[in-house]
N, C-alpha and C. Protein backbone atom coordinates (compact mmCIF):
# COMPACT_ATOMS: atom_id res chain seq x y z
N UNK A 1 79.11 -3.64 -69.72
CA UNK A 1 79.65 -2.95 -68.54
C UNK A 1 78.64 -1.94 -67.99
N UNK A 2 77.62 -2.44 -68.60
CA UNK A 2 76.26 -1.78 -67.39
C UNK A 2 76.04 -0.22 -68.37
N UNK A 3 76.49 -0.16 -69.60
CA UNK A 3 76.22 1.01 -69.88
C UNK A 3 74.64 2.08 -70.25
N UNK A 4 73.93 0.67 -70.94
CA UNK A 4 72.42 1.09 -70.97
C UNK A 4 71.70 1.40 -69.88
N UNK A 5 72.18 0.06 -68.75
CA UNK A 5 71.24 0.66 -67.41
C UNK A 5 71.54 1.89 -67.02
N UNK A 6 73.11 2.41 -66.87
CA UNK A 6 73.23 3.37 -66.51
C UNK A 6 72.94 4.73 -67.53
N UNK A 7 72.64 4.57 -68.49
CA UNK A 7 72.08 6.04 -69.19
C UNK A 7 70.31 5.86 -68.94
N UNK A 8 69.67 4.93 -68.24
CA UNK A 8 68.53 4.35 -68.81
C UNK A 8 68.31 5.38 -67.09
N UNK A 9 69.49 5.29 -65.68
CA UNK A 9 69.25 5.62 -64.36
C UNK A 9 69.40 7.11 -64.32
N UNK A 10 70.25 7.40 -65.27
CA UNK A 10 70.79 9.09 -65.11
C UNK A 10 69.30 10.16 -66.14
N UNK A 11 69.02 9.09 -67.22
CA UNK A 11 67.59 10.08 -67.38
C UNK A 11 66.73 9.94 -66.65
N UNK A 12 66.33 8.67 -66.14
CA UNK A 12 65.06 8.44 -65.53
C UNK A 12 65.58 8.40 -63.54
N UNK A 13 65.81 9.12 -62.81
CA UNK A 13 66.01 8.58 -61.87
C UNK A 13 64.65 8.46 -60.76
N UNK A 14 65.27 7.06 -60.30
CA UNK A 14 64.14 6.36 -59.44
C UNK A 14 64.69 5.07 -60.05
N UNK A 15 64.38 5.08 -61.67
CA UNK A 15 63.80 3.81 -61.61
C UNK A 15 64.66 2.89 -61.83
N UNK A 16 64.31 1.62 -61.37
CA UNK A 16 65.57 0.46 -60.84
C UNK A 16 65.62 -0.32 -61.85
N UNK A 17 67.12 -0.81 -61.90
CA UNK A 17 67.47 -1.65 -62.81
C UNK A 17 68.25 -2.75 -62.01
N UNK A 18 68.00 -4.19 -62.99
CA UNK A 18 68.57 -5.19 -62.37
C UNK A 18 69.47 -5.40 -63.95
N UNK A 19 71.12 -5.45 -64.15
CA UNK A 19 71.80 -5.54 -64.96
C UNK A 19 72.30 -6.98 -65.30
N UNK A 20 72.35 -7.99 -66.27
CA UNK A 20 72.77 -9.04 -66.41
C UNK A 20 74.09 -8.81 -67.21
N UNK A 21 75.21 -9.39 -66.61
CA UNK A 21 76.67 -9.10 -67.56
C UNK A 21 76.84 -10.83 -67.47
N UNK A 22 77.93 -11.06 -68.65
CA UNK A 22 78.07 -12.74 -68.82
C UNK A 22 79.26 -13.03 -68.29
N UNK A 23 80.20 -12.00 -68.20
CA UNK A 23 81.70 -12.07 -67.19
C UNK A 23 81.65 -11.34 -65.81
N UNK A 24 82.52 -11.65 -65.01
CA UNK A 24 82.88 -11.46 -63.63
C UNK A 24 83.52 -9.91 -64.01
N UNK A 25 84.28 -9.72 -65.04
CA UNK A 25 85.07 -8.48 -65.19
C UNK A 25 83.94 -7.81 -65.70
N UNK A 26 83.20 -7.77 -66.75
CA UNK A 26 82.20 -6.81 -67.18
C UNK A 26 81.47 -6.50 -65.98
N UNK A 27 81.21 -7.67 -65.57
CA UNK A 27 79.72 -7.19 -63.79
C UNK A 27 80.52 -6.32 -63.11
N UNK A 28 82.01 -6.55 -62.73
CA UNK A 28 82.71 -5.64 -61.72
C UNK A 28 82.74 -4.13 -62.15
N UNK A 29 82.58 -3.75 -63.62
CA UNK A 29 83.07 -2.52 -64.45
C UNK A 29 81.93 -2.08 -64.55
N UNK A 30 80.72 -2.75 -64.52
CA UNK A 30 78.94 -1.96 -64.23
C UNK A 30 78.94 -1.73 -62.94
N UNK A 31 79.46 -2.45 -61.97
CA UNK A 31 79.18 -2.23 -60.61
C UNK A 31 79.93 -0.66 -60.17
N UNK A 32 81.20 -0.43 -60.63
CA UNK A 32 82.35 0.37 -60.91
C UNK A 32 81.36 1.80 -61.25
N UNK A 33 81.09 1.33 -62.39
CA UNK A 33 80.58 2.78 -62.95
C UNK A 33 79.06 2.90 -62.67
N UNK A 34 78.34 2.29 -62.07
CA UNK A 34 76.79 2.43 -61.02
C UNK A 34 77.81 3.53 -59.96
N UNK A 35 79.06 3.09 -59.32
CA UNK A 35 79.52 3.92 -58.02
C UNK A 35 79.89 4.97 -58.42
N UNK A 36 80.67 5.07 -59.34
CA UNK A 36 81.20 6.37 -59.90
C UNK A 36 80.30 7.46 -60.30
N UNK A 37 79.39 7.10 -60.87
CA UNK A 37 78.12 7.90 -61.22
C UNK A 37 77.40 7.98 -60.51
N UNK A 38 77.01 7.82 -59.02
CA UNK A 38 76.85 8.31 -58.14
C UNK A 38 75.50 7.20 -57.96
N UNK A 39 75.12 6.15 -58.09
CA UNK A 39 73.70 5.95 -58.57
C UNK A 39 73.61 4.87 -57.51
N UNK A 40 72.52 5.10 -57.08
CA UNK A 40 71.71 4.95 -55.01
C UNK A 40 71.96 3.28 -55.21
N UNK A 41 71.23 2.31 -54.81
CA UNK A 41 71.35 1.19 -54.45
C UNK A 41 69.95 1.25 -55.33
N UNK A 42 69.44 1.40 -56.19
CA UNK A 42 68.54 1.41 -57.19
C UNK A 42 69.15 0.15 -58.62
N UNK A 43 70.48 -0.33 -58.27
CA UNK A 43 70.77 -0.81 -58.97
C UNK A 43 71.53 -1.85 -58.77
N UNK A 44 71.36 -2.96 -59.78
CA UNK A 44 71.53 -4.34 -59.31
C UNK A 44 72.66 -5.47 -60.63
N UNK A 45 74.03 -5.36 -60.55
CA UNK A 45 74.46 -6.41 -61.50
C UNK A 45 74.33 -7.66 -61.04
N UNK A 46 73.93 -8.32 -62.08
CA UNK A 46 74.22 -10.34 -62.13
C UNK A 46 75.03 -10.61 -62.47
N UNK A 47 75.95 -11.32 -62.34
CA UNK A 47 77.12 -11.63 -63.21
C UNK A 47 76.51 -13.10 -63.65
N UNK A 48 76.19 -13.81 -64.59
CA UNK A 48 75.69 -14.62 -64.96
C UNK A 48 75.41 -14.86 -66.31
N UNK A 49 75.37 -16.20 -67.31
CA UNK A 49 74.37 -16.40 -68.33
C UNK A 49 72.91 -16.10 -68.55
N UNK A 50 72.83 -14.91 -68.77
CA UNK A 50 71.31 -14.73 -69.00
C UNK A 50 70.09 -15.76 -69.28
N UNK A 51 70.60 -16.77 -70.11
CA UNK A 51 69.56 -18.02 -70.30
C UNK A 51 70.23 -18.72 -69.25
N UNK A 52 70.61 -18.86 -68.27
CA UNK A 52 70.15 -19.24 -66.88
C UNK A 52 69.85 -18.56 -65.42
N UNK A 53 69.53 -17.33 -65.87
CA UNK A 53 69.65 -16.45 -64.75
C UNK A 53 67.85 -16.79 -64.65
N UNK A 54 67.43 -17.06 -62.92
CA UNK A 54 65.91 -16.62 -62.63
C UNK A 54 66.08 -15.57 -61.90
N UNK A 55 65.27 -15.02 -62.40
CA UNK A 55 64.61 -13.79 -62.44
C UNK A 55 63.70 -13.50 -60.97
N UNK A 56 63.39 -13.02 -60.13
CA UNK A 56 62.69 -12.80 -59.03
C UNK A 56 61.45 -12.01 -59.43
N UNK A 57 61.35 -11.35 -60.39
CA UNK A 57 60.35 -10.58 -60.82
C UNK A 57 60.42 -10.55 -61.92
N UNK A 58 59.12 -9.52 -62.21
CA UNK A 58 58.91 -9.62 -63.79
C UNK A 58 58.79 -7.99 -64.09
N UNK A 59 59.33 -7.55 -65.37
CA UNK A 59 59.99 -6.36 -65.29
C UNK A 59 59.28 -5.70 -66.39
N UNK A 60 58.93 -4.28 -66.48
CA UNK A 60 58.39 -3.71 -67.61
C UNK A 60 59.18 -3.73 -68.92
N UNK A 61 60.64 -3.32 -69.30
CA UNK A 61 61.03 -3.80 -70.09
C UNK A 61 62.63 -4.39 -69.73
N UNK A 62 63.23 -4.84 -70.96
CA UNK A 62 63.88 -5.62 -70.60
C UNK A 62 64.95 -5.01 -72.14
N UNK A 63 66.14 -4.49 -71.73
CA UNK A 63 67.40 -3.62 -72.98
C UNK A 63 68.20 -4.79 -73.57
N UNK A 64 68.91 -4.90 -74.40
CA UNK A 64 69.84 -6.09 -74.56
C UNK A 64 70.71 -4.89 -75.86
N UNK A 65 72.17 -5.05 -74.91
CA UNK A 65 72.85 -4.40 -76.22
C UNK A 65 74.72 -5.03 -76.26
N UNK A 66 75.36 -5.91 -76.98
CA UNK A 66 74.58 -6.87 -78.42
C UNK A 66 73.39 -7.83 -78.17
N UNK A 67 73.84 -8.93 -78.39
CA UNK A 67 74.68 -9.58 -79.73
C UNK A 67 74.51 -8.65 -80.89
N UNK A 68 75.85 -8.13 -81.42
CA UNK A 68 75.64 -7.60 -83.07
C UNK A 68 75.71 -9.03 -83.94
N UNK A 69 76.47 -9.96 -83.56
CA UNK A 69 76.83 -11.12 -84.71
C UNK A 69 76.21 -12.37 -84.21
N UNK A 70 76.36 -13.10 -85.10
CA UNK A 70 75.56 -14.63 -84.82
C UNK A 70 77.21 -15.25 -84.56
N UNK A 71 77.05 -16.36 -83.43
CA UNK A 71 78.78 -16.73 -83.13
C UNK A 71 79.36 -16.84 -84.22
N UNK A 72 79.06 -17.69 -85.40
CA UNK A 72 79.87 -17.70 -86.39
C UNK A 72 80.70 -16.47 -87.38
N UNK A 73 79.93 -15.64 -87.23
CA UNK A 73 79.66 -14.43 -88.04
C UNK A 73 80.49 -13.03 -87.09
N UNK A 74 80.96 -12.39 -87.83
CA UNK A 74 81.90 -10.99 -87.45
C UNK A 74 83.78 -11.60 -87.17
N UNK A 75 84.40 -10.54 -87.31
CA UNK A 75 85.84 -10.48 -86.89
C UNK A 75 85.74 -10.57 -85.45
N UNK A 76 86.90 -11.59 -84.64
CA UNK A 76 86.91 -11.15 -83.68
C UNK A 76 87.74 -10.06 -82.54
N UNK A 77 86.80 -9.88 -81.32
CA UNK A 77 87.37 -8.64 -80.65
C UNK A 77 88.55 -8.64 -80.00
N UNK A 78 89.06 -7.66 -79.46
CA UNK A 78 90.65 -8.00 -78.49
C UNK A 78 90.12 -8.42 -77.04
N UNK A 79 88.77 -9.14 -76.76
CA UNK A 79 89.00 -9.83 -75.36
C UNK A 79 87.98 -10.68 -75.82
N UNK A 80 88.36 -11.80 -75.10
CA UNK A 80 87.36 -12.82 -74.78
C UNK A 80 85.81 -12.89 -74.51
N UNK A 81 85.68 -11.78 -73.49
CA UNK A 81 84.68 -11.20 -72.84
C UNK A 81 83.45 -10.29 -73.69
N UNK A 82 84.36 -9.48 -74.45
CA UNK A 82 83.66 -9.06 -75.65
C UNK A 82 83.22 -9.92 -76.70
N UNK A 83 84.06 -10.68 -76.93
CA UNK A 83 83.26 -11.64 -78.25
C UNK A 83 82.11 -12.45 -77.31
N UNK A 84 82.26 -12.83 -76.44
CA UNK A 84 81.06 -13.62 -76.04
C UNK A 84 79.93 -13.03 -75.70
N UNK A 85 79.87 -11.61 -74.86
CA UNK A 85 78.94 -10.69 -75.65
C UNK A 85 78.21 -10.50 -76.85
N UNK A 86 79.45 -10.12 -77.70
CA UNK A 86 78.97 -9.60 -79.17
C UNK A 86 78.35 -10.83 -80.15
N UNK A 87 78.70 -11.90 -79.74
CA UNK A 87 78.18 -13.21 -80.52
C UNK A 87 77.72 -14.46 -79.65
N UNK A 88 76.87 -13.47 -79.13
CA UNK A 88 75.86 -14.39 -78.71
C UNK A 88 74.59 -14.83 -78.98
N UNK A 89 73.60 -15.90 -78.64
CA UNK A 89 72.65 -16.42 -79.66
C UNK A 89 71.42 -15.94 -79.70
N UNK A 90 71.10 -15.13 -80.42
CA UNK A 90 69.94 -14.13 -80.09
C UNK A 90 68.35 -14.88 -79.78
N UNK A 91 68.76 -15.93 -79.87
CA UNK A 91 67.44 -17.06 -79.60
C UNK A 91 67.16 -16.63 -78.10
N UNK A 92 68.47 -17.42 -77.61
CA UNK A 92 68.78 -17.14 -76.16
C UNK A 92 68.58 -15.97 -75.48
N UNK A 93 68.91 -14.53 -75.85
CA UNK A 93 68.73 -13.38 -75.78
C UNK A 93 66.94 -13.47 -75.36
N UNK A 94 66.32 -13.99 -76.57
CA UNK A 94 64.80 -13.61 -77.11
C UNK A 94 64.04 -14.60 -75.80
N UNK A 95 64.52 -15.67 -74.86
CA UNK A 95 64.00 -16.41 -74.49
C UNK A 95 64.36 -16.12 -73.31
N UNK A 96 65.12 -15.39 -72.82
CA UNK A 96 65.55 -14.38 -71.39
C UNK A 96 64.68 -13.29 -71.35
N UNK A 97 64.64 -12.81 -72.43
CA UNK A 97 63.42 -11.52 -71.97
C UNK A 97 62.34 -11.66 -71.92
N UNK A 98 61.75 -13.18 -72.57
CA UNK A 98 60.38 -13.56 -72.64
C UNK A 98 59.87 -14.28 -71.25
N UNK A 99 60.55 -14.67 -70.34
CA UNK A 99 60.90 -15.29 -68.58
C UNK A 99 61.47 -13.63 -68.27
N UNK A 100 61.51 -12.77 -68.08
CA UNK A 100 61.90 -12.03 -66.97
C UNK A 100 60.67 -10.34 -67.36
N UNK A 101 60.28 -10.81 -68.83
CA UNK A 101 58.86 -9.41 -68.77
C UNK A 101 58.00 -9.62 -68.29
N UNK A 102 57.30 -8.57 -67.79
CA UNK A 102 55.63 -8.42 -67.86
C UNK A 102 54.88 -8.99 -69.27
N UNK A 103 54.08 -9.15 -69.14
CA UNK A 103 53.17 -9.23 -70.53
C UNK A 103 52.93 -8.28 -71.44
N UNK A 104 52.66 -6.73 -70.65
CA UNK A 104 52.74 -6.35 -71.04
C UNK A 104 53.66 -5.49 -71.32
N UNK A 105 55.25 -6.29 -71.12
CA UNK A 105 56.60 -5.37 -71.13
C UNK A 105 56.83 -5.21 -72.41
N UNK A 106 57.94 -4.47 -72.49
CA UNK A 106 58.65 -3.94 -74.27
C UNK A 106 60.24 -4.77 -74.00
N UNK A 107 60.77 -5.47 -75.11
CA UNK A 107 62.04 -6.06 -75.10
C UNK A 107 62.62 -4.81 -76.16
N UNK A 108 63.54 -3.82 -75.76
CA UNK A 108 64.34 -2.92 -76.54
C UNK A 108 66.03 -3.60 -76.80
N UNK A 109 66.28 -3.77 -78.38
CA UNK A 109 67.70 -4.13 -78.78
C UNK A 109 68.14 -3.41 -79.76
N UNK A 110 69.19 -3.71 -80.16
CA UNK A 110 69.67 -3.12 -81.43
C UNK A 110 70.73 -4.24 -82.10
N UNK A 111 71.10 -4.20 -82.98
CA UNK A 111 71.39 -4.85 -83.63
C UNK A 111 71.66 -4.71 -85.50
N UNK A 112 72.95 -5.29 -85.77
CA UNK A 112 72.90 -4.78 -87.22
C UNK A 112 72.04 -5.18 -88.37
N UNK A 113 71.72 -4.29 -88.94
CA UNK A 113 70.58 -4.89 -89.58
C UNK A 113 70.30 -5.81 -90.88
N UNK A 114 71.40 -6.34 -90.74
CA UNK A 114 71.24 -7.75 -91.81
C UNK A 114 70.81 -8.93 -90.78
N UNK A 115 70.77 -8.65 -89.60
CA UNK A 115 70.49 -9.95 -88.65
C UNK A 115 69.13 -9.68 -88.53
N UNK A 116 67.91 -8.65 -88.85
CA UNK A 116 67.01 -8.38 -88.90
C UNK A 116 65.93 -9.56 -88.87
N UNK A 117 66.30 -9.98 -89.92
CA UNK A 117 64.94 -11.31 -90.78
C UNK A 117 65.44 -12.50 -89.47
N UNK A 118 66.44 -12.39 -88.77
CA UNK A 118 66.99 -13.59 -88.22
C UNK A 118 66.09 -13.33 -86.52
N UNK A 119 66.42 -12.11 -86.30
CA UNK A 119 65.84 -11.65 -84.98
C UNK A 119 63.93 -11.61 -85.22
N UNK A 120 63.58 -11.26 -86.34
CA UNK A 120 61.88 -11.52 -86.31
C UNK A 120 61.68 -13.23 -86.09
N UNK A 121 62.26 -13.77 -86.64
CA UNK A 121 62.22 -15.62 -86.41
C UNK A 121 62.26 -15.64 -84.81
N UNK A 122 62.71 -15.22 -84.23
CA UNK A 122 63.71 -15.56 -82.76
C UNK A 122 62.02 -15.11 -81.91
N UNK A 123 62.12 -13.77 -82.42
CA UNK A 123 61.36 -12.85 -81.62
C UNK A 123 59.73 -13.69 -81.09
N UNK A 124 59.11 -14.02 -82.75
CA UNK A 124 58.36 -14.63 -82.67
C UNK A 124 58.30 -16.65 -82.17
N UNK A 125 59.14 -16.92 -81.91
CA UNK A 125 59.01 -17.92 -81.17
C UNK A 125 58.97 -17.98 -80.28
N UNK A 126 58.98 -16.62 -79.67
CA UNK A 126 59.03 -16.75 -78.02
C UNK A 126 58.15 -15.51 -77.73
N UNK A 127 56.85 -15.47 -78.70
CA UNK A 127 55.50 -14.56 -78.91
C UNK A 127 55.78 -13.28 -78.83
N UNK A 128 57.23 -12.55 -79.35
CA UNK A 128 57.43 -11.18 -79.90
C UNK A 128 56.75 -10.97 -80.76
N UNK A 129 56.79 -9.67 -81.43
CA UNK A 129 56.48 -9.34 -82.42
C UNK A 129 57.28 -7.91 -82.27
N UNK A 130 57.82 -7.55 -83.52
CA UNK A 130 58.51 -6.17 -83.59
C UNK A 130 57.65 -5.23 -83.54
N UNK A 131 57.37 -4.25 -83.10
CA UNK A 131 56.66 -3.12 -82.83
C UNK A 131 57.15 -1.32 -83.58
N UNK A 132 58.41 -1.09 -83.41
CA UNK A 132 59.36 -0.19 -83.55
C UNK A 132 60.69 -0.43 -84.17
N UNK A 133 60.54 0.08 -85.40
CA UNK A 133 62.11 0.15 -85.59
C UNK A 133 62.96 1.63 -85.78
N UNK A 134 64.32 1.68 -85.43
CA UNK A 134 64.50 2.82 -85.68
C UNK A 134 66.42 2.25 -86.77
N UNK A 135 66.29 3.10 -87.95
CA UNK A 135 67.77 2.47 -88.03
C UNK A 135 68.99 3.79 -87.94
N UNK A 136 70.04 3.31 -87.50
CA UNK A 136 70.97 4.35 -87.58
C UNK A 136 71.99 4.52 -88.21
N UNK A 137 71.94 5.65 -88.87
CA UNK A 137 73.23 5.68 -89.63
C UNK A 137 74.32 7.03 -89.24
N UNK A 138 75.62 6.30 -89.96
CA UNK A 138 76.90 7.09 -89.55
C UNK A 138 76.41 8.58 -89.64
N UNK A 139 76.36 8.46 -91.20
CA UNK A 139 75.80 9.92 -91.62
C UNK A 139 74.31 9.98 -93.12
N UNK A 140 73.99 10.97 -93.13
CA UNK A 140 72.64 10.98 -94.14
C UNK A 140 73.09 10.20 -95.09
N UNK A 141 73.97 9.76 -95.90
CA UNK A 141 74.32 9.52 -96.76
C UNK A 141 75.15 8.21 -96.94
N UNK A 142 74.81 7.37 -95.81
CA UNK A 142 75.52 6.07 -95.33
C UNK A 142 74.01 5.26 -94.82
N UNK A 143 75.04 4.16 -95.35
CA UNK A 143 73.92 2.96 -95.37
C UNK A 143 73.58 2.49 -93.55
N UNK A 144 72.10 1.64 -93.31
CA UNK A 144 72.31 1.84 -91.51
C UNK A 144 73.38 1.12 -91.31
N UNK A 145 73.89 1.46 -90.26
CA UNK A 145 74.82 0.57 -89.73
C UNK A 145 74.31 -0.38 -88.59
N UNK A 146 73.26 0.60 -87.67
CA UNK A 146 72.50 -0.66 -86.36
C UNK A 146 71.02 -0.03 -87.05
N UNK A 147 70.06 -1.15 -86.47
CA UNK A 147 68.61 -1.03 -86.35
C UNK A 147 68.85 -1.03 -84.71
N UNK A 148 67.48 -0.33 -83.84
CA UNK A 148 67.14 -0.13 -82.70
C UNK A 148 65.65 -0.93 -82.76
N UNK A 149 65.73 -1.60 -82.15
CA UNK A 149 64.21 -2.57 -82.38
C UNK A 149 63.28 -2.33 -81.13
N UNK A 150 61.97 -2.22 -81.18
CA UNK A 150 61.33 -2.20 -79.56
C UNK A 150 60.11 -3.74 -80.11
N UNK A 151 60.34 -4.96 -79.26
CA UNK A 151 59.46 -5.54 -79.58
C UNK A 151 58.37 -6.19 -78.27
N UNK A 152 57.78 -6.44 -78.62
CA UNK A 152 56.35 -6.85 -77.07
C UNK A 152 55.88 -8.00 -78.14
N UNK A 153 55.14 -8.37 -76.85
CA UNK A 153 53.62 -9.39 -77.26
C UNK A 153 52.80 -9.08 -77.71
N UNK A 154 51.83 -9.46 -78.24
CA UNK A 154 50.50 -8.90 -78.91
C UNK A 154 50.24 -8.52 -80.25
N UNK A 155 49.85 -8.26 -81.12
CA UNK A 155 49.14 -7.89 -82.11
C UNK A 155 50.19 -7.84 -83.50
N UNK A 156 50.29 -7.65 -84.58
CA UNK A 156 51.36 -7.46 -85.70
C UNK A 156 50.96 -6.07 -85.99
N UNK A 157 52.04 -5.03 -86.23
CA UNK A 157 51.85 -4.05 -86.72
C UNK A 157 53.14 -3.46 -86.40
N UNK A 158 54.02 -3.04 -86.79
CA UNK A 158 55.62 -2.67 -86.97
C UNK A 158 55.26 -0.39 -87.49
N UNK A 159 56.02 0.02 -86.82
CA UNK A 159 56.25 1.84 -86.75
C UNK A 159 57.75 1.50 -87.11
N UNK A 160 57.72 2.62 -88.32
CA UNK A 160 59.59 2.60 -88.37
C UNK A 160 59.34 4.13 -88.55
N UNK A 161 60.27 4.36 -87.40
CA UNK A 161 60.36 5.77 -87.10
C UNK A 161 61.55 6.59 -87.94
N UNK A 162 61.74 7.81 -88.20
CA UNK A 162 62.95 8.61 -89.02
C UNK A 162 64.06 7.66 -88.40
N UNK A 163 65.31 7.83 -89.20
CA UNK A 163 66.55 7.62 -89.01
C UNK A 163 67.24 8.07 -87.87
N UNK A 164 67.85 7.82 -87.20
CA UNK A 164 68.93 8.53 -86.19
C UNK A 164 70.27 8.82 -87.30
N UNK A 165 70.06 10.25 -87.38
CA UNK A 165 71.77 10.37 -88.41
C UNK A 165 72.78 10.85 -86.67
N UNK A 166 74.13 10.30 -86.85
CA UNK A 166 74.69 10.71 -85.76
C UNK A 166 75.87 12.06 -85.92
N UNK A 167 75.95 11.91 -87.28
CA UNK A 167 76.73 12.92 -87.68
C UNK A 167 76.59 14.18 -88.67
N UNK A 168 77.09 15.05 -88.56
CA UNK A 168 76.58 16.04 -90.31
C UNK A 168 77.82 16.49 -89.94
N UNK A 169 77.86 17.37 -91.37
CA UNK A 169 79.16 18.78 -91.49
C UNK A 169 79.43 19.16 -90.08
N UNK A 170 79.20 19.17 -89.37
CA UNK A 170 79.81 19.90 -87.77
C UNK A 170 80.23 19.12 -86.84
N UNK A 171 80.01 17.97 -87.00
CA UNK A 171 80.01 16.91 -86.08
C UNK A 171 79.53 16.18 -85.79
N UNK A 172 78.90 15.66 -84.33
CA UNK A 172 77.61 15.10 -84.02
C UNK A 172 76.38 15.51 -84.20
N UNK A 173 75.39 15.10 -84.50
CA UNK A 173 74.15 15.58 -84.72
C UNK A 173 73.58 16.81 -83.05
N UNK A 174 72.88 17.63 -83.27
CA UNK A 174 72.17 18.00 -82.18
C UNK A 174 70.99 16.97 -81.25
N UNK A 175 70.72 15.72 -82.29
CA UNK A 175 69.32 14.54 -81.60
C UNK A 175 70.33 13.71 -81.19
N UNK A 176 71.87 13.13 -81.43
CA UNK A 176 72.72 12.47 -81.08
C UNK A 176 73.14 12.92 -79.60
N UNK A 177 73.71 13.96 -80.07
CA UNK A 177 73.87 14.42 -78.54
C UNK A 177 72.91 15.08 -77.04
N UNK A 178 71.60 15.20 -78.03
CA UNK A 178 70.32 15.13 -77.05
C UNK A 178 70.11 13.70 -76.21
N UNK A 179 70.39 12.84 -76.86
CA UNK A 179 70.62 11.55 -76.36
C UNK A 179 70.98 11.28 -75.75
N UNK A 180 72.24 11.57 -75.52
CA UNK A 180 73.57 11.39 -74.53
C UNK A 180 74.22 12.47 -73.52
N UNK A 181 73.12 13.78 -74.02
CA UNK A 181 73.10 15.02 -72.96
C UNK A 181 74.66 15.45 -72.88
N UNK A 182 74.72 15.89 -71.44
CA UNK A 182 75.96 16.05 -71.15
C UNK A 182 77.30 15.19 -71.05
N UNK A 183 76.95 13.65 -71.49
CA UNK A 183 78.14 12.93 -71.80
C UNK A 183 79.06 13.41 -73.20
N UNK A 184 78.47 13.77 -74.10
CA UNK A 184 78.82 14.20 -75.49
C UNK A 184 79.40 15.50 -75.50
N UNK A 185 78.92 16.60 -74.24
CA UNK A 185 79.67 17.53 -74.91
C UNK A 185 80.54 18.06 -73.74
């Protein structure tokens, strides 16, 4: 429902985003909240299958947030719309961003991180390579729950940056809610 582009427009403004949603109701609820949040004609939903959407240009990077599950894999959600989201084929995912980057673009996802070893296979068939990982957990003391991946073309060499903890004794973290600014508090 357009939520990355739109935190991706409210830090960075200017820069344009073209949003791919896989339902008619999700595209209408990004389009919804692009208006509500006040955000210029800088911004663009598809309502479409991403592995058939062409692309008009080629884009510096390219967000994808899920697939968390492989279709077979996870409980399912209370809509339709969401599971086909959330379990979708990250091949597919990996072969949409590889047709719509620059060369020298960054593909940023996240994803839980037992699908890890599954997404380096994907990545690299369609000449990724992981670059960045970041993993996140509930709290210091909890196992990750998502990895944040940044992957491009070119060279092998992987940065795994500190943890994102989102919580401590008080609440949300202070880097959690640096994140999310004034939505969080």
């Amino acid at each position: 429902v357009g939520c990355l582009g739109l935190l991706c427009m409210l830090r960075n403004p200017g820069v344009l985003v073209d949003g791919v949603e896989l339902t008619s109701g999700a595209a209408e609820l990004a389009q919804l909240n692009y208006t509500r949040c006040g955000i210029p004609d800088t911004a663009r939903v598809i309502c479409g299958d991403y592995t058939q959407v062409r692309f008009d240009t080629r884009y510096d990077f390219c967000l994808s947030n899920p697939p968390y599950f492989s279709p077979e894999r996870g409980k399912p959600s209370r809509t339709p719309e969401i599971d086909a989201a959330r379990r979708a084929e990250f091949e597919g995912v990996c072969r949409a961003a590889a047709r719509a980057l620059k060369t020298t673009g960054s593909f940023f996802f996240c994803l839980r991180p037992e699908r890890l070893d599954g997404a380096a296979v994907a990545l690299h068939q369609n000449g990724f390579f992981i670059k960045r990982l970041r993993f996140v957990h509930d709290r210091v003391d909890s196992r990750a729950s998502i990895v944040l991946v940044e992957a491009r073309r070119g060279n092998e060499g992987v940065r795994v940056d500190p943890p994102l903890i989102l919580r401590d004794q008080n609440g949300y973290t202070n880097e959690y809610c640096d994140i999310y600014g004034q939505y969080m508090r």
